[in-house]
ModelCIF file with pLDDT and N, C-alpha, C, O atoms, coordinates in Angstrom:
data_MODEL
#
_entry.id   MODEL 
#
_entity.id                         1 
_entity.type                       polymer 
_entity.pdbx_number_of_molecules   1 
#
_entity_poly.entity_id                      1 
_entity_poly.type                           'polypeptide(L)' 
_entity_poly.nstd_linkage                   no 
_entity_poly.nstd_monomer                   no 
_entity_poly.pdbx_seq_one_letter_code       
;(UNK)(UNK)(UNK)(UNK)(UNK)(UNK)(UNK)(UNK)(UNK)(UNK)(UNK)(UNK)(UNK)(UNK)(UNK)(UNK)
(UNK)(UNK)(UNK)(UNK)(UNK)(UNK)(UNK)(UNK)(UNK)(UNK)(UNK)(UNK)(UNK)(UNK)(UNK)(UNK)
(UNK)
;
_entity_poly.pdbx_seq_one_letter_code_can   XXXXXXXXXXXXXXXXXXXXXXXXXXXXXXXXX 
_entity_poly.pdbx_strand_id                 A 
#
loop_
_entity_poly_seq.entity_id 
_entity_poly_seq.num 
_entity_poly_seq.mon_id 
_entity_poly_seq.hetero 
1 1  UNK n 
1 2  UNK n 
1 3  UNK n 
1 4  UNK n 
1 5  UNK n 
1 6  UNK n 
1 7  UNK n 
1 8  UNK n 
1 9  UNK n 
1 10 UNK n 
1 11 UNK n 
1 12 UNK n 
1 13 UNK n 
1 14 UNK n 
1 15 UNK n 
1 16 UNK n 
1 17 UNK n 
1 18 UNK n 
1 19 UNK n 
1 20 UNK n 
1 21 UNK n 
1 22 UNK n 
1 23 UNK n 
1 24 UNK n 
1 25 UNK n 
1 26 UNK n 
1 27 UNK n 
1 28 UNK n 
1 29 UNK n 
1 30 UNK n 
1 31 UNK n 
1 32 UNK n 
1 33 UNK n 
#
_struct_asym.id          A 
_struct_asym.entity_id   1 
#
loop_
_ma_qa_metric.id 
_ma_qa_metric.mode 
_ma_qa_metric.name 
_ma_qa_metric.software_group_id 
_ma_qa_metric.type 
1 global pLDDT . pLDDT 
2 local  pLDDT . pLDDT 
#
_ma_qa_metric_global.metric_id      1 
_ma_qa_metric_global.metric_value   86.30 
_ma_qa_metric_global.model_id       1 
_ma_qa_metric_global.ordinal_id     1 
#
loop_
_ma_qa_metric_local.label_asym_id 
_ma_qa_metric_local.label_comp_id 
_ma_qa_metric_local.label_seq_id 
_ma_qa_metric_local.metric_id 
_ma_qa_metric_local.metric_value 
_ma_qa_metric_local.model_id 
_ma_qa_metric_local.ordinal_id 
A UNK 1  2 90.00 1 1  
A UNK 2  2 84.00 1 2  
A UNK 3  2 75.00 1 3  
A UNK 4  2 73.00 1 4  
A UNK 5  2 77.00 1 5  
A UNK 6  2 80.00 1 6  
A UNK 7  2 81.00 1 7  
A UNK 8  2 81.00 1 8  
A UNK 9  2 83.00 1 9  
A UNK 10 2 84.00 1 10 
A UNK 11 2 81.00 1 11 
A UNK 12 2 81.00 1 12 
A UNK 13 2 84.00 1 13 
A UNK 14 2 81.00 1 14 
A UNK 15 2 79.00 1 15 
A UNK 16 2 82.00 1 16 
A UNK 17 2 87.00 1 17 
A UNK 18 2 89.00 1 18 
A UNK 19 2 88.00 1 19 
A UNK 20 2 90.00 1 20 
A UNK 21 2 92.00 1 21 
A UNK 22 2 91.00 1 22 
A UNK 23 2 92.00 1 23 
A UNK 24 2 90.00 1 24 
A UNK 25 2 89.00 1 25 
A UNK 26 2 86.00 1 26 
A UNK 27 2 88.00 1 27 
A UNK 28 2 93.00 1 28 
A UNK 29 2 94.00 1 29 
A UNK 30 2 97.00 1 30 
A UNK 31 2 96.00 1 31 
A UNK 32 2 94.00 1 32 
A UNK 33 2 96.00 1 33 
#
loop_
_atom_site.group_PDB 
_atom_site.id 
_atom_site.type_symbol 
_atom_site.label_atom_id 
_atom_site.label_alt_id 
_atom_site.label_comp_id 
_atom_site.label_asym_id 
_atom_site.label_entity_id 
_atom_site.label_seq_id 
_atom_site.pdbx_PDB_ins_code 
_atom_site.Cartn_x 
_atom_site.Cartn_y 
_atom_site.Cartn_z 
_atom_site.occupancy 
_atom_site.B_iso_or_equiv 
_atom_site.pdbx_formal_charge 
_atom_site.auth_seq_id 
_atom_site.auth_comp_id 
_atom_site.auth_asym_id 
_atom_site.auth_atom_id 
_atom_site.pdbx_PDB_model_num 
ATOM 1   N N  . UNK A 1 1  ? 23.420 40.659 38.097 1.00 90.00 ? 1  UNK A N  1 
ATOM 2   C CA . UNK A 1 1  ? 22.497 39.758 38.788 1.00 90.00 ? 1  UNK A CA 1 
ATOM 3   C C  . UNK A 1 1  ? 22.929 38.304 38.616 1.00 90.00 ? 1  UNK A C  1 
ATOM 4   O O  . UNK A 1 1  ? 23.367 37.892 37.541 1.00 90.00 ? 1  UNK A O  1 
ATOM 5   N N  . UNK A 1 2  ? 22.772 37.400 39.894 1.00 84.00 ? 2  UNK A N  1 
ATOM 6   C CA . UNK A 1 2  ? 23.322 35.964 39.799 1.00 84.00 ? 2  UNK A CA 1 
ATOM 7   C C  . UNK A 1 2  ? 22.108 35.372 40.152 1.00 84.00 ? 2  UNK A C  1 
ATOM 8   O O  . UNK A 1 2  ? 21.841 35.134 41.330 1.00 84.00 ? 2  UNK A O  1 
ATOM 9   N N  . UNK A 1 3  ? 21.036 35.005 38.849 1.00 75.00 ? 3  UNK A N  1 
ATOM 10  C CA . UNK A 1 3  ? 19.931 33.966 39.462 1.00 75.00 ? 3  UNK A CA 1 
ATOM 11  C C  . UNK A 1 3  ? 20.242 32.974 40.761 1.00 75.00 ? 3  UNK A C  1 
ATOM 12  O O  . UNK A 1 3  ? 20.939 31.960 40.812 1.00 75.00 ? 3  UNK A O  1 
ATOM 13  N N  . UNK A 1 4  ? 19.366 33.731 41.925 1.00 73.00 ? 4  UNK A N  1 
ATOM 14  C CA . UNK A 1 4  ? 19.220 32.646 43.018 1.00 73.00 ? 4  UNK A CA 1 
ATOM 15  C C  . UNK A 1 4  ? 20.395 32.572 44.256 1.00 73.00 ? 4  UNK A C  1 
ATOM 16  O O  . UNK A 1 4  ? 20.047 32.127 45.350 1.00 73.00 ? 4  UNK A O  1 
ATOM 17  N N  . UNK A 1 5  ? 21.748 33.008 44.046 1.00 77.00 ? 5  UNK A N  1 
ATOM 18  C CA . UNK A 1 5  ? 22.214 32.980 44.698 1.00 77.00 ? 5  UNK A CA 1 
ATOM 19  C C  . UNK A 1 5  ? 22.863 34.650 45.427 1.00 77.00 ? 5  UNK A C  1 
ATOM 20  O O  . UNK A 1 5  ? 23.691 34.811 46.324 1.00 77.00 ? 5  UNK A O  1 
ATOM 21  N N  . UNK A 1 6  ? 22.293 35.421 44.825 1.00 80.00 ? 6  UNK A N  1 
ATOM 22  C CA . UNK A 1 6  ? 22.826 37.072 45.199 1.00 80.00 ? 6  UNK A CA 1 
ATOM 23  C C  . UNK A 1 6  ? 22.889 37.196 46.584 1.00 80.00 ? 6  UNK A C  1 
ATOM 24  O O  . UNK A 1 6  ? 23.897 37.477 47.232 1.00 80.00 ? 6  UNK A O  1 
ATOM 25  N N  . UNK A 1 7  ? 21.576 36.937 47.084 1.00 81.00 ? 7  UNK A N  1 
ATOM 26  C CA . UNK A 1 7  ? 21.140 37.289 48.456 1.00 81.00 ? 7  UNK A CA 1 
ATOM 27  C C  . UNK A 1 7  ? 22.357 36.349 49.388 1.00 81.00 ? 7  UNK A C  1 
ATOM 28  O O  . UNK A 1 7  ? 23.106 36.835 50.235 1.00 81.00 ? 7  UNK A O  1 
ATOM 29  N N  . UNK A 1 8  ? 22.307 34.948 48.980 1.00 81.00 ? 8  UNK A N  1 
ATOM 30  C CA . UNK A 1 8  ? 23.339 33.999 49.854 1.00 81.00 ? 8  UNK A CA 1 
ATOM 31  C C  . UNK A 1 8  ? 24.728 34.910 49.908 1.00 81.00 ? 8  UNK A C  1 
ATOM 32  O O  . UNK A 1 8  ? 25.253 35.135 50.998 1.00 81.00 ? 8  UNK A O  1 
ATOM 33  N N  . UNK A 1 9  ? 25.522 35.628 48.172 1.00 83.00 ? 9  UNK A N  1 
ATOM 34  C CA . UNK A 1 9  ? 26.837 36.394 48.281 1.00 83.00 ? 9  UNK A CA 1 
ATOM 35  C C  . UNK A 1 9  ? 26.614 37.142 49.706 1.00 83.00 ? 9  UNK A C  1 
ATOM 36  O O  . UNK A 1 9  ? 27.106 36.909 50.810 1.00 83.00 ? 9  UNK A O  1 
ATOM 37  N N  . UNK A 1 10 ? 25.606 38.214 49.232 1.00 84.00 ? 10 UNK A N  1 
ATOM 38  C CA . UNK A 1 10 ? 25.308 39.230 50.176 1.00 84.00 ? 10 UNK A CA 1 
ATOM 39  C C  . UNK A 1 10 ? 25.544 38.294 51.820 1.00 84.00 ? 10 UNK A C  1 
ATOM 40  O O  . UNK A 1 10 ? 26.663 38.282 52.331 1.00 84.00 ? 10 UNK A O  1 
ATOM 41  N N  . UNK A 1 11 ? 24.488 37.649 52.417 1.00 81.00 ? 11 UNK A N  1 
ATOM 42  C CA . UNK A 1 11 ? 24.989 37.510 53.415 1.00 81.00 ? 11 UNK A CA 1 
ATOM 43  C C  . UNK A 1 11 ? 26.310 36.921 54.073 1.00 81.00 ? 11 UNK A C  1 
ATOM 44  O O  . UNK A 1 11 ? 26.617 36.919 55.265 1.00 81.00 ? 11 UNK A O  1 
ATOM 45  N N  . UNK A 1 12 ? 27.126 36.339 52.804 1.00 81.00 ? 12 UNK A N  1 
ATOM 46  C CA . UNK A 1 12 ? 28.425 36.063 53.484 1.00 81.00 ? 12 UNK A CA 1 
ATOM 47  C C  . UNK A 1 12 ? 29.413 37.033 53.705 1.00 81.00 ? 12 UNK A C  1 
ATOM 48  O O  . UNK A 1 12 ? 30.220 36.975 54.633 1.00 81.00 ? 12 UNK A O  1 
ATOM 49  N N  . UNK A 1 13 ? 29.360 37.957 52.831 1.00 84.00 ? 13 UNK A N  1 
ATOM 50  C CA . UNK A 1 13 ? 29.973 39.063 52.604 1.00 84.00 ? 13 UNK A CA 1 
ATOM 51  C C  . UNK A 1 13 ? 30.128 39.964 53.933 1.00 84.00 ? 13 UNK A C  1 
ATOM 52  O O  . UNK A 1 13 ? 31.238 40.421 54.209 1.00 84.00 ? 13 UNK A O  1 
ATOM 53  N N  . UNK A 1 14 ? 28.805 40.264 54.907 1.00 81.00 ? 14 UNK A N  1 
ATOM 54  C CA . UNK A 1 14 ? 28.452 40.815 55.676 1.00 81.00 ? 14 UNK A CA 1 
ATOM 55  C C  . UNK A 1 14 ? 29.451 39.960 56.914 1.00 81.00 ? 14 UNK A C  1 
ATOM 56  O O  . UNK A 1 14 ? 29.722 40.573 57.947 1.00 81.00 ? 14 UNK A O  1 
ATOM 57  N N  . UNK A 1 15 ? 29.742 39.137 56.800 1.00 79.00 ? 15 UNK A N  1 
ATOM 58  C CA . UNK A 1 15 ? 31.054 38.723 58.130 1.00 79.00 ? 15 UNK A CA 1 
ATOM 59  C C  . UNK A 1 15 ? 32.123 40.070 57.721 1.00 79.00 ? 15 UNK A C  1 
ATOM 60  O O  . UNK A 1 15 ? 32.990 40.273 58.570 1.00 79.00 ? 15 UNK A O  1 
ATOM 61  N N  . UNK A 1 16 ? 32.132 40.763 56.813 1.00 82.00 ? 16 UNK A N  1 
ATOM 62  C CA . UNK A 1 16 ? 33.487 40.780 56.278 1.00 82.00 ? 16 UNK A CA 1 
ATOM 63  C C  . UNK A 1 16 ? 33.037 42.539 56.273 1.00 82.00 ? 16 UNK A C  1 
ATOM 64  O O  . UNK A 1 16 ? 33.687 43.525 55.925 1.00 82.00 ? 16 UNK A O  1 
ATOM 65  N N  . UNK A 1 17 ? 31.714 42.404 56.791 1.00 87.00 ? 17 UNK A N  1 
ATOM 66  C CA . UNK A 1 17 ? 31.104 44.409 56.179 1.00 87.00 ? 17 UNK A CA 1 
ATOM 67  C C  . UNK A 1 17 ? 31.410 44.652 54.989 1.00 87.00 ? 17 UNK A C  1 
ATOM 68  O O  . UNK A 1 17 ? 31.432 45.847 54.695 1.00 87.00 ? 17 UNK A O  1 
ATOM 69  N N  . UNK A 1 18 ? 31.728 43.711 53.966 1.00 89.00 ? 18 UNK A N  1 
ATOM 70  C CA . UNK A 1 18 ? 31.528 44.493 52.586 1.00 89.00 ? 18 UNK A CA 1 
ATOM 71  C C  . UNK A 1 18 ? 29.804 44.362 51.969 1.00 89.00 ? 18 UNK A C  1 
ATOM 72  O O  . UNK A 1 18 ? 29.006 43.442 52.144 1.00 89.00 ? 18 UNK A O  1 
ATOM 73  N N  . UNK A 1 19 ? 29.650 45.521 51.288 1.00 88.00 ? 19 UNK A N  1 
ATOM 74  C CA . UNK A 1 19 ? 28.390 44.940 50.573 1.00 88.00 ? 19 UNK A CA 1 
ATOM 75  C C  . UNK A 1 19 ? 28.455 45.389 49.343 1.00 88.00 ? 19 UNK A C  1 
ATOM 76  O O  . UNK A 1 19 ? 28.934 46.494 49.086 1.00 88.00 ? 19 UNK A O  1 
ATOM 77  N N  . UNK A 1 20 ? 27.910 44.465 48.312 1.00 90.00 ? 20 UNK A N  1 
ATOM 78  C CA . UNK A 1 20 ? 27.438 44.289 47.129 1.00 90.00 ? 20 UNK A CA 1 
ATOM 79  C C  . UNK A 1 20 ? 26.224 44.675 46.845 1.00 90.00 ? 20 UNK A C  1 
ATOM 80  O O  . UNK A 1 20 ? 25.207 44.270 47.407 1.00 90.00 ? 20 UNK A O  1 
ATOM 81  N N  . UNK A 1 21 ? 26.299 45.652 45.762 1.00 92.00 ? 21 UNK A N  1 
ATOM 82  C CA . UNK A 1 21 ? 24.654 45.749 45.236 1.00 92.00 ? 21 UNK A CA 1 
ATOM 83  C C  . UNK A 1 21 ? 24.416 44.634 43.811 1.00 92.00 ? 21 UNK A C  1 
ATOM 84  O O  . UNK A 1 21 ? 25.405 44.347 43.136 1.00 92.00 ? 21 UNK A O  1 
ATOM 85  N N  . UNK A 1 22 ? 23.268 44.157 43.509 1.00 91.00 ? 22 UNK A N  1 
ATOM 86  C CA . UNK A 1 22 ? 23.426 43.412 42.261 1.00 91.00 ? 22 UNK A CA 1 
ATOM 87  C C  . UNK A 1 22 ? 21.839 44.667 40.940 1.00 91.00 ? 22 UNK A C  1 
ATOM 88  O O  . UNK A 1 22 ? 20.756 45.234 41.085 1.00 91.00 ? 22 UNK A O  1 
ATOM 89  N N  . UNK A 1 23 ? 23.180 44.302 39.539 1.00 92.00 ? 23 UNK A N  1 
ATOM 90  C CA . UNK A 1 23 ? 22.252 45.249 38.799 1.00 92.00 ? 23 UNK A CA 1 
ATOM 91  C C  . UNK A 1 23 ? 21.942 44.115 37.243 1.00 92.00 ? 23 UNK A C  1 
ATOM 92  O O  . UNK A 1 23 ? 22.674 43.190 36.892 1.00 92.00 ? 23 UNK A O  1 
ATOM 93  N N  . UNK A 1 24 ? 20.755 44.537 36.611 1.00 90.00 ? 24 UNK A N  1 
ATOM 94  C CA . UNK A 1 24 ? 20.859 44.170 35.577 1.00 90.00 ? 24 UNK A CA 1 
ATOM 95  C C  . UNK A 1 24 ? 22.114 44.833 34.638 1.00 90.00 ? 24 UNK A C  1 
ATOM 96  O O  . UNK A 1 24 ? 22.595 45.966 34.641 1.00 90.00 ? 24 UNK A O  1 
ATOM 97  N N  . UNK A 1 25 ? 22.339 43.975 34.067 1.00 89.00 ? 25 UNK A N  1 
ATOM 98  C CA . UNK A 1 25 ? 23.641 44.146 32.842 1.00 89.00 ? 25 UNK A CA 1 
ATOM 99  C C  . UNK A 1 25 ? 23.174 45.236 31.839 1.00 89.00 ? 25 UNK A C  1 
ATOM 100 O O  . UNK A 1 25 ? 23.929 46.183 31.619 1.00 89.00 ? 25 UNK A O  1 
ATOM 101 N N  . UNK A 1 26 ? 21.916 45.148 31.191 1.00 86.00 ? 26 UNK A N  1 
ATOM 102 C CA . UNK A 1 26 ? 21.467 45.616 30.629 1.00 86.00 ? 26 UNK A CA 1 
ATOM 103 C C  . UNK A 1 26 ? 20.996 47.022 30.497 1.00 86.00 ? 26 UNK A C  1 
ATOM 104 O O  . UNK A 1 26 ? 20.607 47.675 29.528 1.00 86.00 ? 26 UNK A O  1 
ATOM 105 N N  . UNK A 1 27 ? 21.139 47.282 31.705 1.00 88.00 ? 27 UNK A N  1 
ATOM 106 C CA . UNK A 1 27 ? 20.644 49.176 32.401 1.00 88.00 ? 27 UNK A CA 1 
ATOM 107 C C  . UNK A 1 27 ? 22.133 49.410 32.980 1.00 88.00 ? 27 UNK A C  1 
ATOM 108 O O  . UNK A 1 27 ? 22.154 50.105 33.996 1.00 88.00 ? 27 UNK A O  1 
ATOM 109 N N  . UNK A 1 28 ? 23.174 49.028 32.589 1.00 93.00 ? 28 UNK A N  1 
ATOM 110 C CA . UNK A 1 28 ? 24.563 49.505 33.352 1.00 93.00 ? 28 UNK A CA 1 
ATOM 111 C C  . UNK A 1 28 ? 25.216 48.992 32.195 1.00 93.00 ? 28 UNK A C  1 
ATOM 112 O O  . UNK A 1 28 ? 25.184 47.770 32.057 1.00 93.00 ? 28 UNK A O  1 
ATOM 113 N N  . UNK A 1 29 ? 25.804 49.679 31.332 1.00 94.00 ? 29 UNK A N  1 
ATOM 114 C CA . UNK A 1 29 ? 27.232 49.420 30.507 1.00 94.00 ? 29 UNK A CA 1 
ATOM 115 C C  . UNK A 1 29 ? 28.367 49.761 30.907 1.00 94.00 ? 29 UNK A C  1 
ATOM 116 O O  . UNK A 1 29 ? 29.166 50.446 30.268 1.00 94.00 ? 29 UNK A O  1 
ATOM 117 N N  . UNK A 1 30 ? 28.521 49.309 31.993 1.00 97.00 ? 30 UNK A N  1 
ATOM 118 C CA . UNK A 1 30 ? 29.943 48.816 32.396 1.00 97.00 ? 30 UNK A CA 1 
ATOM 119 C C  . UNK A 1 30 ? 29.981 47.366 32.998 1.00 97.00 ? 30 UNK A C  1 
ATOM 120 O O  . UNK A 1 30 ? 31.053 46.783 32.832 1.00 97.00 ? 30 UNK A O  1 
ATOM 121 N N  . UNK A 1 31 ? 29.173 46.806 33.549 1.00 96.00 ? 31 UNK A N  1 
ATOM 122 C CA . UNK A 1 31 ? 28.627 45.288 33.879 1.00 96.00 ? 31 UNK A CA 1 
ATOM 123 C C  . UNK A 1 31 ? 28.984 44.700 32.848 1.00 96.00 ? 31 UNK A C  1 
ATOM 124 O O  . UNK A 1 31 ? 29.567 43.643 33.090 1.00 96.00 ? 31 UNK A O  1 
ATOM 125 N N  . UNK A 1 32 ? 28.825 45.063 31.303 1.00 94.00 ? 32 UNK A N  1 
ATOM 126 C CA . UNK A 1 32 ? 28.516 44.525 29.932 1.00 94.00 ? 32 UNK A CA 1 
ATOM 127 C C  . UNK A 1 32 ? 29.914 44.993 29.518 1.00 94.00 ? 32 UNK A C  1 
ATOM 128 O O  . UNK A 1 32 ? 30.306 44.406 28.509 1.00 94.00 ? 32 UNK A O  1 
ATOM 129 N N  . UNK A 1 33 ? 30.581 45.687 29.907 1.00 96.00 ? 33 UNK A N  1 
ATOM 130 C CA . UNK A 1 33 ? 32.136 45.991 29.054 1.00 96.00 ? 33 UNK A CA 1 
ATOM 131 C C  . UNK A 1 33 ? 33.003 44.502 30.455 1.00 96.00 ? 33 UNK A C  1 
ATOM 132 O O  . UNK A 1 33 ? 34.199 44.215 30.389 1.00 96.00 ? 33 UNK A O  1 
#
């Protein structure tokens, strides 16, 4: 998760059809490795 700006990644991304999901770090240990 990127306080505040996720949603802005997300829609630039979408020129490009990639998409990003965003997760807490904390419920995913691999985010954290």
């Amino acid at each position: 998760n990127i306080s505040g700006i996720d949603e802005m990644l997300k829609q630039e991304l979408k020129h490009f059809d990639v998409a990003v999901k965003f997760a807490d770090s904390q419920a995913e240990e691999l985010i954290q490795l």
